[in-house]
PDB file of N, CA and C in Angstrom:
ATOM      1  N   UNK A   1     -10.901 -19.380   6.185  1.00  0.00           N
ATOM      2  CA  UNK A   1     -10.052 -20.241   6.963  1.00  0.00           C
ATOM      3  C   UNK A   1     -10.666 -20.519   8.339  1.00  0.00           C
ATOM      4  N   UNK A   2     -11.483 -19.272   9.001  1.00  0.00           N
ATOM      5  CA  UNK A   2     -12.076 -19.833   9.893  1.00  0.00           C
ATOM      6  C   UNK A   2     -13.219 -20.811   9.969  1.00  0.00           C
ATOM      7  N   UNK A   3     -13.767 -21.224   8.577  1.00  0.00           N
ATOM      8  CA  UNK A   3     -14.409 -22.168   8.552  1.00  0.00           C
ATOM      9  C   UNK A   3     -13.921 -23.103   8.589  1.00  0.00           C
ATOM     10  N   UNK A   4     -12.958 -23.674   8.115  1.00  0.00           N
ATOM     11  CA  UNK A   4     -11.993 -24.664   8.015  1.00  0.00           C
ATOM     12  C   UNK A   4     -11.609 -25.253   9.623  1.00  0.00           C
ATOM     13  N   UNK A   5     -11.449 -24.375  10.260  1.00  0.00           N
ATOM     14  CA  UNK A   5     -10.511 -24.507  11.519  1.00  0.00           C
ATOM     15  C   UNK A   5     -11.410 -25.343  12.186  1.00  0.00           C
ATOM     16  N   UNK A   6     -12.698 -24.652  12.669  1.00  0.00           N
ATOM     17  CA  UNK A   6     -13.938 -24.557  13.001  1.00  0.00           C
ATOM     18  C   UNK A   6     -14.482 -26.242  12.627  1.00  0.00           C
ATOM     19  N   UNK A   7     -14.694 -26.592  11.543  1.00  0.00           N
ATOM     20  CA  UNK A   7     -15.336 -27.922  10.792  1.00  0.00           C
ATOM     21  C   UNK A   7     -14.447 -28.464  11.256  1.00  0.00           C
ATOM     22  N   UNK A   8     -13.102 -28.571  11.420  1.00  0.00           N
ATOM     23  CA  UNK A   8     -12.262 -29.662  11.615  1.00  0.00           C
ATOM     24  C   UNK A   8     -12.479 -30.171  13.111  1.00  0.00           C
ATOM     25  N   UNK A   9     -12.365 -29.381  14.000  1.00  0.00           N
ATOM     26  CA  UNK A   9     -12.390 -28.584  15.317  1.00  0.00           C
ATOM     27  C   UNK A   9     -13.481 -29.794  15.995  1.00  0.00           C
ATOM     28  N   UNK A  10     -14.705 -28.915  14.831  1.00  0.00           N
ATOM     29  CA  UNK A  10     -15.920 -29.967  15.460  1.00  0.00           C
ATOM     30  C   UNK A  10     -15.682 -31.593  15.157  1.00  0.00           C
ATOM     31  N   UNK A  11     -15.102 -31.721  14.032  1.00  0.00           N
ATOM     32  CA  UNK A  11     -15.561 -33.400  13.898  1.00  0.00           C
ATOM     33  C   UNK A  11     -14.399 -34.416  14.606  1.00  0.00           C
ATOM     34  N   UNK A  12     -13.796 -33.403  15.577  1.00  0.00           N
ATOM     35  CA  UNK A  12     -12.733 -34.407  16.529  1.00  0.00           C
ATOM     36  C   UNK A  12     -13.848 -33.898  17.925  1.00  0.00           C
ATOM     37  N   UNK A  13     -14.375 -33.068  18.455  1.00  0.00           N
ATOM     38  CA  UNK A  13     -14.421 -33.114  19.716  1.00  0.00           C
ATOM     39  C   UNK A  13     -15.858 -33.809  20.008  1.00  0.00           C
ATOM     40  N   UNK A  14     -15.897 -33.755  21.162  1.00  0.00           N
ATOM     41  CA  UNK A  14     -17.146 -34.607  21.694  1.00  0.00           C
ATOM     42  C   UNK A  14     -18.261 -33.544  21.911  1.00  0.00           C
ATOM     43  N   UNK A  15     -17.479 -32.485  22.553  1.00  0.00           N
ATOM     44  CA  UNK A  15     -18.804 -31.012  22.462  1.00  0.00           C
ATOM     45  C   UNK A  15     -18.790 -30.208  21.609  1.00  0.00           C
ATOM     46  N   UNK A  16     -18.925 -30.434  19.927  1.00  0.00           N
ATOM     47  CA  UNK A  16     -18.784 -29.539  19.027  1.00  0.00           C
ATOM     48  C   UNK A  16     -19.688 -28.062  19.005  1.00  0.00           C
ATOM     49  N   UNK A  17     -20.582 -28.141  20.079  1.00  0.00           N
ATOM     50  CA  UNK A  17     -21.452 -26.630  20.602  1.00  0.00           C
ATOM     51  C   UNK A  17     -20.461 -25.977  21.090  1.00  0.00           C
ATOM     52  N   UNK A  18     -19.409 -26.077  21.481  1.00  0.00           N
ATOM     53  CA  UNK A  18     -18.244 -24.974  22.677  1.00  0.00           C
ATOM     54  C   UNK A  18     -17.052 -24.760  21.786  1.00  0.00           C
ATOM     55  N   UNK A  19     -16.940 -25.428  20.647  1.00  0.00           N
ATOM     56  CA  UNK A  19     -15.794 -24.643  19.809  1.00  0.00           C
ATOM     57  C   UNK A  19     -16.167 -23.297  19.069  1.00  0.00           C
ATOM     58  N   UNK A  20     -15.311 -22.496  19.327  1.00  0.00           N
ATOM     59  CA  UNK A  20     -15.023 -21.308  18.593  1.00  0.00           C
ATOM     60  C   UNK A  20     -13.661 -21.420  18.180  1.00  0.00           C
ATOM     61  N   UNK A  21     -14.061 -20.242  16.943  1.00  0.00           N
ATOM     62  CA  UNK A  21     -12.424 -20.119  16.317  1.00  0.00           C
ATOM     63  C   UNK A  21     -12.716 -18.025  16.154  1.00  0.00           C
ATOM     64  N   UNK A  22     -11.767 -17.374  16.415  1.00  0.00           N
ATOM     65  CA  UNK A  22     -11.831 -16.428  16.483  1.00  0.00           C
ATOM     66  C   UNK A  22     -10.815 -15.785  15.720  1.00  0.00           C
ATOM     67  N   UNK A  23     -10.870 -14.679  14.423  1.00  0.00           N
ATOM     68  CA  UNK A  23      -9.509 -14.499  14.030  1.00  0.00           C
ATOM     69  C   UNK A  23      -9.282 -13.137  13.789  1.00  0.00           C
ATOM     70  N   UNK A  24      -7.528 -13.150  14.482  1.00  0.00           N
ATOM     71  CA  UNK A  24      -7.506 -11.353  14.799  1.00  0.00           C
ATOM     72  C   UNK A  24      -6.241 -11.586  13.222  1.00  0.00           C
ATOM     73  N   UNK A  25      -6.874 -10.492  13.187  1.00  0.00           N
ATOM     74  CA  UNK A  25      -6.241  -9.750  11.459  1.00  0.00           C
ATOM     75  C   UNK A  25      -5.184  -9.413  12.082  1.00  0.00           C
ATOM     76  N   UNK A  26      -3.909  -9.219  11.008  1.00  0.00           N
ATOM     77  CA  UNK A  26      -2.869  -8.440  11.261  1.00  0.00           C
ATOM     78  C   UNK A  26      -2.234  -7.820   9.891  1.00  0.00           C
ATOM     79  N   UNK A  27      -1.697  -6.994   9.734  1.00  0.00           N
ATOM     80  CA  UNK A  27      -0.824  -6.698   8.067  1.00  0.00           C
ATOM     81  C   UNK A  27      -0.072  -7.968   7.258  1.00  0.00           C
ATOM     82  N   UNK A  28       0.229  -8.827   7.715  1.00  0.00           N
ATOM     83  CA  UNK A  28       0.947 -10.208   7.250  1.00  0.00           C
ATOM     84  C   UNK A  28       0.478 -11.616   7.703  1.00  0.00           C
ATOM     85  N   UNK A  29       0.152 -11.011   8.989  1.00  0.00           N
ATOM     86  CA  UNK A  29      -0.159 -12.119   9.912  1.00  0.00           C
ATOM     87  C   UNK A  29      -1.857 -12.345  10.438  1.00  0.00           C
ATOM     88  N   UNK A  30      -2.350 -13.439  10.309  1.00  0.00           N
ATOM     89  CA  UNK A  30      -3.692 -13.602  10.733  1.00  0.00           C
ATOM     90  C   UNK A  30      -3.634 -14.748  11.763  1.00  0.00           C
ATOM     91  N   UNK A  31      -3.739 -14.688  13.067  1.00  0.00           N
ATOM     92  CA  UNK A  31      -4.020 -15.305  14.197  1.00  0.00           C
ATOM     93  C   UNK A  31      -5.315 -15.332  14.345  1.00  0.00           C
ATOM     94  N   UNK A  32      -5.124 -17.628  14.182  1.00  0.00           N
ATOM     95  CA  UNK A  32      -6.637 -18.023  14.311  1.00  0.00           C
ATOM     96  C   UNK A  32      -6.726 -18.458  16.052  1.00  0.00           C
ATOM     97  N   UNK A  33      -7.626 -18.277  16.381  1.00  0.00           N
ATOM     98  CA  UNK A  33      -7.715 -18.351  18.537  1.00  0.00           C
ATOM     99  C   UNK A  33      -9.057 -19.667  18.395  1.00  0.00           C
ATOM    100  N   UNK A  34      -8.282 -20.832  18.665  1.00  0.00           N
ATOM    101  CA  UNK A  34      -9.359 -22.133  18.657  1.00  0.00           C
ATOM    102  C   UNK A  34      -9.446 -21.707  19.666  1.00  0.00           C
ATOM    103  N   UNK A  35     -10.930 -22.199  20.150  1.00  0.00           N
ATOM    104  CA  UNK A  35     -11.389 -22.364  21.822  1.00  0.00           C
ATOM    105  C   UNK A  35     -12.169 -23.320  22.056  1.00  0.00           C
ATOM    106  N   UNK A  36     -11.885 -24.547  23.068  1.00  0.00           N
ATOM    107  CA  UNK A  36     -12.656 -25.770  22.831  1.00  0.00           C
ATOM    108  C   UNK A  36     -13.165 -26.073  24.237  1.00  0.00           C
ATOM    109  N   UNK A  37     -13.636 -27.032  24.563  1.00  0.00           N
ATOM    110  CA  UNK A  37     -14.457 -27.818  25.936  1.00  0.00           C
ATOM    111  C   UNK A  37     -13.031 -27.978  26.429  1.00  0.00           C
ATOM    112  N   UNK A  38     -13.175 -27.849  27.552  1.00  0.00           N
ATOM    113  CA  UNK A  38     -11.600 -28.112  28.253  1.00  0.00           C
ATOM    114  C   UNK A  38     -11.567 -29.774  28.597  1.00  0.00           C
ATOM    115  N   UNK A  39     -12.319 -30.557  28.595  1.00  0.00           N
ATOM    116  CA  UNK A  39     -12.430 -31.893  28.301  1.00  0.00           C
ATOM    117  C   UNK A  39     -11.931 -32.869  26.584  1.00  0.00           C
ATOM    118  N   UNK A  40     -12.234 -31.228  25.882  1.00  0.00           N
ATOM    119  CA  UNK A  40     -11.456 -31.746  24.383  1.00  0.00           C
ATOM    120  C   UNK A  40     -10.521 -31.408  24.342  1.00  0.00           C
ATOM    121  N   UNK A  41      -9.479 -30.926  24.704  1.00  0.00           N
ATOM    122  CA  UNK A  41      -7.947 -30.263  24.452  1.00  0.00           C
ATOM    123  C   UNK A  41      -7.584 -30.636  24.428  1.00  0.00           C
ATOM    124  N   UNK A  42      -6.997 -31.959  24.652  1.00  0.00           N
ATOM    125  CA  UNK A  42      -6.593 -33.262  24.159  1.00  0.00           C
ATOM    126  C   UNK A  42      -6.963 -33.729  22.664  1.00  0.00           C
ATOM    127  N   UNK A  43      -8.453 -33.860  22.723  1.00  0.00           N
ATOM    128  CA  UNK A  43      -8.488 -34.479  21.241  1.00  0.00           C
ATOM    129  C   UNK A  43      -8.238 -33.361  20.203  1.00  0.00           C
ATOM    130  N   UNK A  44      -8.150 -32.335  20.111  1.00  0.00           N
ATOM    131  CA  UNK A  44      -7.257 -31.076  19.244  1.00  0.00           C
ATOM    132  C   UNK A  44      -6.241 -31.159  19.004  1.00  0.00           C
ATOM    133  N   UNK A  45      -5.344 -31.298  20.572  1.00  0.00           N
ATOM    134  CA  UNK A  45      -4.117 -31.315  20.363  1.00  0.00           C
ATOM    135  C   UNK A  45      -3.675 -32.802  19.560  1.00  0.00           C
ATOM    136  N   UNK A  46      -3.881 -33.997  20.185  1.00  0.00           N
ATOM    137  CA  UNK A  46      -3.560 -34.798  19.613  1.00  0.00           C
ATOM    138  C   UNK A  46      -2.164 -35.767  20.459  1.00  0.00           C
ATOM    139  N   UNK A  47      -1.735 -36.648  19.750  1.00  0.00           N
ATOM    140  CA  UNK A  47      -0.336 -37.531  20.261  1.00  0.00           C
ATOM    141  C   UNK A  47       0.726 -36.806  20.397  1.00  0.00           C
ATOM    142  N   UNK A  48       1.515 -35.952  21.333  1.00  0.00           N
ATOM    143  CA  UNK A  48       2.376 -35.446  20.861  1.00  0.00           C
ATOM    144  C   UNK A  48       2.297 -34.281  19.901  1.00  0.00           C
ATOM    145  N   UNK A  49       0.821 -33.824  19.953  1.00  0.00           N
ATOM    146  CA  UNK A  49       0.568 -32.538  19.423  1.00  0.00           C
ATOM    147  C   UNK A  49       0.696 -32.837  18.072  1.00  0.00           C
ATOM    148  N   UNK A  50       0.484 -33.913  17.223  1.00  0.00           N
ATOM    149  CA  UNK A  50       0.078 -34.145  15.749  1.00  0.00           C
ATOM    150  C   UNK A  50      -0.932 -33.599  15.221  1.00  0.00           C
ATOM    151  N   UNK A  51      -2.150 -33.539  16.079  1.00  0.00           N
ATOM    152  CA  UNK A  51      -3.399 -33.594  15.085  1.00  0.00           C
ATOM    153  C   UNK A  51      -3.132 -31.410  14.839  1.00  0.00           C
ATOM    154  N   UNK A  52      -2.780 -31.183  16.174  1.00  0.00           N
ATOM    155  CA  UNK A  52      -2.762 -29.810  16.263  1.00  0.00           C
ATOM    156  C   UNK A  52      -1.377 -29.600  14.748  1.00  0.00           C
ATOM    157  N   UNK A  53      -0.506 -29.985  14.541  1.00  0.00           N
ATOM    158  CA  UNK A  53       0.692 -30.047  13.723  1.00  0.00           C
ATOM    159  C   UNK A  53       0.089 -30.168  12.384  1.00  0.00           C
ATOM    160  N   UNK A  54      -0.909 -31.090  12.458  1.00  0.00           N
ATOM    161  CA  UNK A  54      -1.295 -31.128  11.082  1.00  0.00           C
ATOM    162  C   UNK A  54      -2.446 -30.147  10.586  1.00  0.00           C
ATOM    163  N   UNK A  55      -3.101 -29.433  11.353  1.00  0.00           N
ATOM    164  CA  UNK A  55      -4.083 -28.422  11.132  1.00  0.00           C
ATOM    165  C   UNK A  55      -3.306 -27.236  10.785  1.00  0.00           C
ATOM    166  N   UNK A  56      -2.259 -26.951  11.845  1.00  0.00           N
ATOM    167  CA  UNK A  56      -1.518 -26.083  11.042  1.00  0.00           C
ATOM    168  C   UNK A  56      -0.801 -26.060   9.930  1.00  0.00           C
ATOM    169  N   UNK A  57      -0.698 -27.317   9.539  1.00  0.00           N
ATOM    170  CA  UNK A  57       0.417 -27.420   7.925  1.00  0.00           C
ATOM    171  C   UNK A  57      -1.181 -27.371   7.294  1.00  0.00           C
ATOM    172  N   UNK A  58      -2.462 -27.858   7.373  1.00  0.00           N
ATOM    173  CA  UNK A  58      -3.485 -27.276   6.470  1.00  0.00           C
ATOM    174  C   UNK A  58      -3.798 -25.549   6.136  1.00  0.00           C
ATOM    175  N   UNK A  59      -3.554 -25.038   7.355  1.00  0.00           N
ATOM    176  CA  UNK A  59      -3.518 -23.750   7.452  1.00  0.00           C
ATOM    177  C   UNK A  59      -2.103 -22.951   6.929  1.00  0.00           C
ATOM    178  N   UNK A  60      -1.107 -23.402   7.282  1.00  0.00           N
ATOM    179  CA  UNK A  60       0.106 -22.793   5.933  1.00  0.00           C
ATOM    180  C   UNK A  60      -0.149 -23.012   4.591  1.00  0.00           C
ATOM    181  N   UNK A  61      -0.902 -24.664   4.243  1.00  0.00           N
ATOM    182  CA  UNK A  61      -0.933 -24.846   2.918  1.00  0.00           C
ATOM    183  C   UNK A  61      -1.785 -23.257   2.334  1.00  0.00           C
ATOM    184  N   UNK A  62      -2.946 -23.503   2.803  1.00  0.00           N
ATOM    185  CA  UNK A  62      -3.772 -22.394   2.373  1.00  0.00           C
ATOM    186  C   UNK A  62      -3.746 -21.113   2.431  1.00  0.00           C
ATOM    187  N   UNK A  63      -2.661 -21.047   3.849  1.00  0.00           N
ATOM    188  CA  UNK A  63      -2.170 -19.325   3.731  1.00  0.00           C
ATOM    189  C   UNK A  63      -1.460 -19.048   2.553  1.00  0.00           C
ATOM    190  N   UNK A  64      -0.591 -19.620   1.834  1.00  0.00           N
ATOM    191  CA  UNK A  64       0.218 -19.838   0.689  1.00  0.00           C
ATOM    192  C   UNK A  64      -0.687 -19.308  -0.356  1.00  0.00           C
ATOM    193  N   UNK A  65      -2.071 -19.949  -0.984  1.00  0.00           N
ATOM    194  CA  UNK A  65      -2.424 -19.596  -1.812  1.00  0.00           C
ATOM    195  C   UNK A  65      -3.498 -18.089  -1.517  1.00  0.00           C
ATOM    196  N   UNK A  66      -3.796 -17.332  -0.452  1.00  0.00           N
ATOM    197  CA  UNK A  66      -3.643 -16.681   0.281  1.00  0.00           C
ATOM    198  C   UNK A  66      -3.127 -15.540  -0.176  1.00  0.00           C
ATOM    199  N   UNK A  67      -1.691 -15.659  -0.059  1.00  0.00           N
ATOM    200  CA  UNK A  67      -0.495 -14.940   0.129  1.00  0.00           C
ATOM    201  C   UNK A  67      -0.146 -14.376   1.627  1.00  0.00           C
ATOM    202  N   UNK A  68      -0.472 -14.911   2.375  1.00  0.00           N
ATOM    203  CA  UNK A  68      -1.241 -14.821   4.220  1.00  0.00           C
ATOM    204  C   UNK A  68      -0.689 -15.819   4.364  1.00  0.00           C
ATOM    205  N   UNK A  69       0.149 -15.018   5.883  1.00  0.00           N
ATOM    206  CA  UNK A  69       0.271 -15.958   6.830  1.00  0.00           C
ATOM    207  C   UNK A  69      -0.657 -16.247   7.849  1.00  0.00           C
ATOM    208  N   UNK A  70      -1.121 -17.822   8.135  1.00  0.00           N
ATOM    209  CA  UNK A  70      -1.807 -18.083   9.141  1.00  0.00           C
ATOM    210  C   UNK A  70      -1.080 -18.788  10.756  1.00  0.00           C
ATOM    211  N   UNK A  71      -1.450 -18.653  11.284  1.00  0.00           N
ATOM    212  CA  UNK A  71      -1.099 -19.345  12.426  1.00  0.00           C
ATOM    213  C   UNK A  71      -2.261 -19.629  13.577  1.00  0.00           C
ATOM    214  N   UNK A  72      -2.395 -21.179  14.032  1.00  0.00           N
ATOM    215  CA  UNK A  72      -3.323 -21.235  15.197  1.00  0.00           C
ATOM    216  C   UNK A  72      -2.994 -21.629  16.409  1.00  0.00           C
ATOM    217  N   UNK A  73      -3.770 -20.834  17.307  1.00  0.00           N
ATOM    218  CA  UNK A  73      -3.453 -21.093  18.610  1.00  0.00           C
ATOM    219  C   UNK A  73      -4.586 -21.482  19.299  1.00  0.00           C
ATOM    220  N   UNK A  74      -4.452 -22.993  20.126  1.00  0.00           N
ATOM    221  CA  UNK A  74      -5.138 -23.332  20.862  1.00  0.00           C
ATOM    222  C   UNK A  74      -5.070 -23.274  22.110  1.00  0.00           C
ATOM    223  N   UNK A  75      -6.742 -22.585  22.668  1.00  0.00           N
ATOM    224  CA  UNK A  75      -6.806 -22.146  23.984  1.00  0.00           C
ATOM    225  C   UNK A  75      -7.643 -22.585  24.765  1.00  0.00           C
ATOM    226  N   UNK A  76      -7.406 -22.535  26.306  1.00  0.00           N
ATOM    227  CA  UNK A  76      -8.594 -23.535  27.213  1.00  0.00           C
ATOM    228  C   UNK A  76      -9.683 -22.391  27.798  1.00  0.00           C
TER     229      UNK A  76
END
């Protein structure tokens, strides 16, 4: 999944060298930690926080088959 996050990550921002995705394990829960150009945090987040809305419904889809919960958080 952190590849996923990561590929997506890059093909919206303008400095795809400064994204990281970092992910802390938990017993149920797996927290993914985007980290982008603080000039892209915008294009992550998106209109009203869509594009970010829809990465995470990619990331529930797949936690599902999983059996994992995912969740991402984007950070500057």
């Amino acid at each position: 999944m952190k590849e996923l996050v990561e590929a997506i990550a890059k093909a919206l921002v303008d400095h795809p060298d400064d994204v990281q995705v970092k992910a802390i394990e938990g017993e149920q829960t797996t927290v993914l930690e985007l980290h982008v150009h603080p000039d892209d945090l915008g294009k992550v987040i998106g209109r009203q926080g869509r594009t970010a809305k829809a990465m995470r419904t990619i990331l529930g889809a797949s936690g599902m088959k999983l059996h994992k919960r995912l969740t991402l958080e984007i950070l500057e």
